[in-house]
Protein backbone atom coordinates (compact mmCIF):
# COMPACT_ATOMS: atom_id res chain seq x y z
CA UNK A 1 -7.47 -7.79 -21.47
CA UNK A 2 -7.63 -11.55 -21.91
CA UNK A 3 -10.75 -12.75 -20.32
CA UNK A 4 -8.48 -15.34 -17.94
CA UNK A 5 -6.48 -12.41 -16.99
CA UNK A 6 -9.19 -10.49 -16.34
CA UNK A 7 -11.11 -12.63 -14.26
CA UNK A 8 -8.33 -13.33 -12.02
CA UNK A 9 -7.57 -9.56 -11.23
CA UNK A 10 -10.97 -9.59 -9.92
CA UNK A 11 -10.87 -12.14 -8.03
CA UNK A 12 -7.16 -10.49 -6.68
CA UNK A 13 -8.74 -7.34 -5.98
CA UNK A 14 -11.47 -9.19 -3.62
CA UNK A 15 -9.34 -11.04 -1.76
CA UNK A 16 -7.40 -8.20 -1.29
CA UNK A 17 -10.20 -6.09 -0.50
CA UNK A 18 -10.75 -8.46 2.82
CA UNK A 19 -7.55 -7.69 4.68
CA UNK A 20 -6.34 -4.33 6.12
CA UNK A 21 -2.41 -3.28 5.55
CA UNK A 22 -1.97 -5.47 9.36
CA UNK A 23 -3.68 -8.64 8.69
CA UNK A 24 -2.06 -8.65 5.34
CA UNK A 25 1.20 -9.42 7.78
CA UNK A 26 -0.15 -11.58 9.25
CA UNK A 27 2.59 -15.02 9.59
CA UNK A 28 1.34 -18.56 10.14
CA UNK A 29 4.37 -20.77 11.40
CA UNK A 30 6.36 -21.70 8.48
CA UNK A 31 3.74 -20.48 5.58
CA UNK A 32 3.69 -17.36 3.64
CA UNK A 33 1.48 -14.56 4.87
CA UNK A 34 -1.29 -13.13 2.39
CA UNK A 35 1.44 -10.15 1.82
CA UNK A 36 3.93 -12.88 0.39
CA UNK A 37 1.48 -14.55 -1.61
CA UNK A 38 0.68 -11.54 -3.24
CA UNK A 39 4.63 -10.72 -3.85
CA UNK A 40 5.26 -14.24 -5.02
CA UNK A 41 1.89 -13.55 -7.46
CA UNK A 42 3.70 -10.10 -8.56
CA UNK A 43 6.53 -11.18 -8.98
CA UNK A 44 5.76 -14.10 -11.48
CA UNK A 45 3.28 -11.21 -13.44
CA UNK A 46 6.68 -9.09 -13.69
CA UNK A 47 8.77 -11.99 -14.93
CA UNK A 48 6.28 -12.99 -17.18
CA UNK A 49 6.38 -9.82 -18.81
CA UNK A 50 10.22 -9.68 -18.96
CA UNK A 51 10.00 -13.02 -21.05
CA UNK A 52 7.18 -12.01 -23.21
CA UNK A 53 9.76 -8.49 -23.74
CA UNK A 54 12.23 -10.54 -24.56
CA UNK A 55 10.80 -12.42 -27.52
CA UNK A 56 9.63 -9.24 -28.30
CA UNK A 57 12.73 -7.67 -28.52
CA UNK A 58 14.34 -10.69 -30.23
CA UNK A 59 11.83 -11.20 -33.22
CA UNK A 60 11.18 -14.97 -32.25
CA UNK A 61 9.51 -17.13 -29.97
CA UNK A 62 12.34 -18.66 -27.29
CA UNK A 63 10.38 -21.86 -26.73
CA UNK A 64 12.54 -24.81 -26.37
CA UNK A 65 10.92 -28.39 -28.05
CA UNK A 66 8.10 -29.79 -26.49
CA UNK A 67 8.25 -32.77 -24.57
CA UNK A 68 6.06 -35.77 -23.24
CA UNK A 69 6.55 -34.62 -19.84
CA UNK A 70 5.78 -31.02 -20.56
CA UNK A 71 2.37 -31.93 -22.17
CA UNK A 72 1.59 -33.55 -19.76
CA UNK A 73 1.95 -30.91 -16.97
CA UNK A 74 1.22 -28.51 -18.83
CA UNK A 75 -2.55 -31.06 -19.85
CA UNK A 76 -3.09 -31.01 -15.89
CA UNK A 77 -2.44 -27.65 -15.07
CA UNK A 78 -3.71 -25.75 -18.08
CA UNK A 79 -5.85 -28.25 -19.33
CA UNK A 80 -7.78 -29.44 -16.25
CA UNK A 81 -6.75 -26.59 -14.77
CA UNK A 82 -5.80 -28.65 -11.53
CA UNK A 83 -2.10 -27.02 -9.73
CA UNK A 84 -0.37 -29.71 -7.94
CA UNK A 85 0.29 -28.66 -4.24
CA UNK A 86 3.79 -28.99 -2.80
CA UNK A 87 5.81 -27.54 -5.99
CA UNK A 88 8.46 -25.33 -4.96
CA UNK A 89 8.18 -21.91 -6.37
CA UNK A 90 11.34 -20.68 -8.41
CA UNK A 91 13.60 -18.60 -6.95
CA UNK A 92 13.12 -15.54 -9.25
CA UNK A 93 9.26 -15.75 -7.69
CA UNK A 94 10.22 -16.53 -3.85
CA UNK A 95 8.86 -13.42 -1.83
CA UNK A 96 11.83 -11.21 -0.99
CA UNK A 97 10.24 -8.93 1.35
CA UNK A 98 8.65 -6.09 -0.88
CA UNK A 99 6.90 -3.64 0.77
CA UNK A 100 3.26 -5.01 1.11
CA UNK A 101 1.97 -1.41 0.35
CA UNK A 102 3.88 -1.56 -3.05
CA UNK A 103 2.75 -5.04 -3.94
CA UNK A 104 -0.96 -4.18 -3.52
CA UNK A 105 0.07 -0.87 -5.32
CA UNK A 106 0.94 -2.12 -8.28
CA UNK A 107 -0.38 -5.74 -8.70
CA UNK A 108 -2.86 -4.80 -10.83
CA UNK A 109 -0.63 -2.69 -13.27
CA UNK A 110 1.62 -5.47 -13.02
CA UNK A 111 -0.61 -8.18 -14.71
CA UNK A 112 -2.31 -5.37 -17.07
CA UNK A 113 1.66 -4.83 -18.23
CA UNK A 114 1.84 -8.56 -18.52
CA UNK A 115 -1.18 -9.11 -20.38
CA UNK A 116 0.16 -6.46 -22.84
CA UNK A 117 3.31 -8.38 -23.74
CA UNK A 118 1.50 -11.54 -23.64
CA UNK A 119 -1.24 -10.25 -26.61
CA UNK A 120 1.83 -8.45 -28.67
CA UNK A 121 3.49 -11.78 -28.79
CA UNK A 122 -0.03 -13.27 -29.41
CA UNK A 123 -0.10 -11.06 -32.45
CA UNK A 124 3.46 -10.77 -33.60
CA UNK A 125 3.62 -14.89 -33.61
CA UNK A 126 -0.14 -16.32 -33.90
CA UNK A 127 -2.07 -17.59 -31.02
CA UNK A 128 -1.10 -20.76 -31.76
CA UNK A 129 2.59 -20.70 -31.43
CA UNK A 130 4.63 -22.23 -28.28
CA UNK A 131 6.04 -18.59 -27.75
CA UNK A 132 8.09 -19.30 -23.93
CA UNK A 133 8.98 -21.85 -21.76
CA UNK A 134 7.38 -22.26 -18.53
CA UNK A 135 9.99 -23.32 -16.05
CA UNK A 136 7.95 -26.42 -14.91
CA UNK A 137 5.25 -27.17 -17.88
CA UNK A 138 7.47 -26.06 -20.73
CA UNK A 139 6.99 -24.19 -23.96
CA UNK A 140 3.34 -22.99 -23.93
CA UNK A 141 1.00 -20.67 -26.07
CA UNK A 142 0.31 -17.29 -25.32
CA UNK A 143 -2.96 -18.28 -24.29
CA UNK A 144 -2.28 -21.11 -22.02
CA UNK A 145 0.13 -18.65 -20.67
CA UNK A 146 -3.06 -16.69 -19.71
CA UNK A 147 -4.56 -19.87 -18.23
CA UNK A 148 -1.63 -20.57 -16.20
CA UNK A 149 -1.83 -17.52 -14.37
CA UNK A 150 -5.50 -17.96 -14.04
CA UNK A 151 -4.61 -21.55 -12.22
CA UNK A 152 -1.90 -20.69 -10.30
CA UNK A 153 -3.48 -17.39 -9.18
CA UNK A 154 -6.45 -19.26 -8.04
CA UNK A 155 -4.21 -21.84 -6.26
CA UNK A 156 -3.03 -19.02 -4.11
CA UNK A 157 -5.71 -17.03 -3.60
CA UNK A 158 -7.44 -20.48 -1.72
CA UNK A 159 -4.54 -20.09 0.30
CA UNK A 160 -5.01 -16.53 0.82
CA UNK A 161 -8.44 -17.18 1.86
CA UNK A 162 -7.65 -19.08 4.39
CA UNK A 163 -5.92 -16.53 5.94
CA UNK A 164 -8.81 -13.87 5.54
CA UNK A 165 -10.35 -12.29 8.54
CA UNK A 166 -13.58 -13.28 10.09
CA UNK A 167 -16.22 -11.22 8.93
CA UNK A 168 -16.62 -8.41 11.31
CA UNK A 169 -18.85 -8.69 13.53
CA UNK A 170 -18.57 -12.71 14.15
């Protein structure tokens, strides 16, 4: 498994590892619970891996032309590895009310699956190659690809965090 990949499903599996199946539930006004968080993280594993199929299956990358604007989100983000706050997530990645039993399920398969499309592209095209867009930073590597998820999994798991239960016993 990449080694950005891999380090975030760690760091997944010990945040989850802090709530029970009810705290996961758990709804601040107007934010996501952890439960959603983790869907919204699932879900953009899942579509990742549908995009990485689909290069697959058509024998080229499907990145667009880069532009200034791109390269420079995608400098911050990947780069600096900084996510912006306040960035809507895409529809296709807005929670839609999976079980939270299935999510935690399957997270974990779900960004193993991901990380095997993402290296057969890696492969197929060279590590080098703009292989997908990103629907906000643009046509990125398969490797930056990795480091996205790395950011933007990290971004959310501060927010999941702060939704953890107190240690028992406090």
């Amino acid at each position: 498994m990449d080694s950005h990949l891999e380090t975030l499903q760690r760091e997944i599996a010990a945040a989850m590892a802090a709530f029970s199946a009810e705290q996961l539930l758990a709804h601040p006004a107007g934010k996501w619970c952890a439960a959603e968080i983790l869907e919204h993280l699932y879900l953009t594993y899942t579509g990742t891996a549908k995009g990485f199929s689909r290069v697959l299956a058509g024998g080229k990358p499907l990145a667009s032309p880069n532009t200034w604007k791109n390269r420079a989100r995608a400098l911050v983000v990947v780069g600096f590895g900084y996510m912006p706050h306040g960035r809507e997530a895409p529809v296709h990645a807005r929670p839609r009310g999976l079980p939270a039993e299935k999510v935690t399920a399957e997270i974990a398969s779900a960004l193993a699956a991901m990380d095997e499309a993402i290296a057969a592209c890696a492969r197929q095209f060279g590590a080098g190659t703009k292989v997908l867009d990103h629907p906000f930073l643009g046509p990125l590597t398969s490797r930056q690809w990795c480091k996205f998820h790395l950011v933007h999994g990290r971004h959310h798991l501060k927010q999941i965090h702060q939704l953890s239960p107190p240690p028992k016993g406090k």
